[in-house]
Protein backbone atom coordinates (compact mmCIF):
# COMPACT_ATOMS: atom_id res chain seq x y z
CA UNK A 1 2.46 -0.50 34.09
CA UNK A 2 6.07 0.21 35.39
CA UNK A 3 7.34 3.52 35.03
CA UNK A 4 10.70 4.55 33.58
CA UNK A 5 10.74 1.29 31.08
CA UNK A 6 8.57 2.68 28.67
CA UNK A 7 10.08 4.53 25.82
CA UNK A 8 8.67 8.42 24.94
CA UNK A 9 5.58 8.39 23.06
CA UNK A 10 6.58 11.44 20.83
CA UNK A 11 4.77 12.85 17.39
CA UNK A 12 6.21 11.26 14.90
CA UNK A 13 6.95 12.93 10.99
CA UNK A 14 6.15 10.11 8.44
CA UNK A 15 7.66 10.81 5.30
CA UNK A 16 6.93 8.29 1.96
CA UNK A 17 8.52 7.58 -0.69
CA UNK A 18 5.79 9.26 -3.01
CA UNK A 19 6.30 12.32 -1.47
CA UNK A 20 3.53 12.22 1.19
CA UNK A 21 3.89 13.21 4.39
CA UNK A 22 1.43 12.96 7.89
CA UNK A 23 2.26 13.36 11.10
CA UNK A 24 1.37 10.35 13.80
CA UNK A 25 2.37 9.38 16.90
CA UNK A 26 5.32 6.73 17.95
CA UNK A 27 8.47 5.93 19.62
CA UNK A 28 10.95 7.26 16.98
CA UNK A 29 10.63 11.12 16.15
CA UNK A 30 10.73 10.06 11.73
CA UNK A 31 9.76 7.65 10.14
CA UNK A 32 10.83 7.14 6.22
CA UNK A 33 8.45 4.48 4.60
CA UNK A 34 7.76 3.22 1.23
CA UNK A 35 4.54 2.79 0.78
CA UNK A 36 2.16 4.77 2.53
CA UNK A 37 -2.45 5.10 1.86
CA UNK A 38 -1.95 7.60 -0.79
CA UNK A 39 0.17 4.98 -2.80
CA UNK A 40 -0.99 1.78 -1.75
CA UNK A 41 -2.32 -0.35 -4.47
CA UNK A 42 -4.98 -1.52 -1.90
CA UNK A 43 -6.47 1.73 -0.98
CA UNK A 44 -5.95 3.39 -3.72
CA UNK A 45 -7.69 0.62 -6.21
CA UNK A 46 -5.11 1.37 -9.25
CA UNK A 47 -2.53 -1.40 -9.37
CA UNK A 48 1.24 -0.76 -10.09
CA UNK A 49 4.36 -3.10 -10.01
CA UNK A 50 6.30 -2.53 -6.88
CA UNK A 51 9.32 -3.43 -7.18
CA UNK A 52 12.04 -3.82 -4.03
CA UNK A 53 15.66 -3.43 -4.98
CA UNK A 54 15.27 -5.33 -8.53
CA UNK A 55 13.73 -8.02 -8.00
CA UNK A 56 11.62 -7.71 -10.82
CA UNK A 57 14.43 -7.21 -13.40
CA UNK A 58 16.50 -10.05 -12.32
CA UNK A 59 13.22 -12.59 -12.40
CA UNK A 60 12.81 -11.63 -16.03
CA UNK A 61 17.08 -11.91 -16.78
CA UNK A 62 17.34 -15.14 -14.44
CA UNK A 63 14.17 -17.29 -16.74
CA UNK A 64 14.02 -15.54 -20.21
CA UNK A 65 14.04 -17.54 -22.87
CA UNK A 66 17.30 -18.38 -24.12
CA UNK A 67 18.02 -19.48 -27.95
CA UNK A 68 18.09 -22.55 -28.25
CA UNK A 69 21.61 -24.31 -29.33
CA UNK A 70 21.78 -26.44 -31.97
CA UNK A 71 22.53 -30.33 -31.52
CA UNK A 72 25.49 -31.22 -31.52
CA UNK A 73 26.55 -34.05 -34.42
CA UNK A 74 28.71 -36.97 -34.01
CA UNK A 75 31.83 -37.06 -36.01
């Protein structure tokens, strides 16, 4: 390896969004993530709707069903 390109390989504070927090090792001195293996779905075997910025709520606006109009008559 060259020296001086590398960055420093620091301990590194990992903070989730469920409130869990480990320490690691990285480049960057924090981390903030979102999901972490406390609140993964996969490890943890319970499943829950995770939803990013919405996206959820505006699938259900953009195709529920709408009421259906009534035909228009010729007059």
């Amino acid at each position: 390896m060259q020296t001086e390109i590398h960055p420093e390989y620091v301990a590194c504070k990992v903070h989730c969004s469920c409130g869990n927090e480990f320490t690691t090792r990285s480049t960057a001195s924090t981390l903030r993530v979102e999901l972490c293996s406390e609140c993964h779905p996969f490890y943890t075997g319970k499943q829950k709707l995770v939803d990013t910025g919405g996206r959820v709520e505006r699938f259900e606006r953009r195709y529920a069903k709408k009421k259906p109009t009534p035909p228009k008559t010729a007059s």
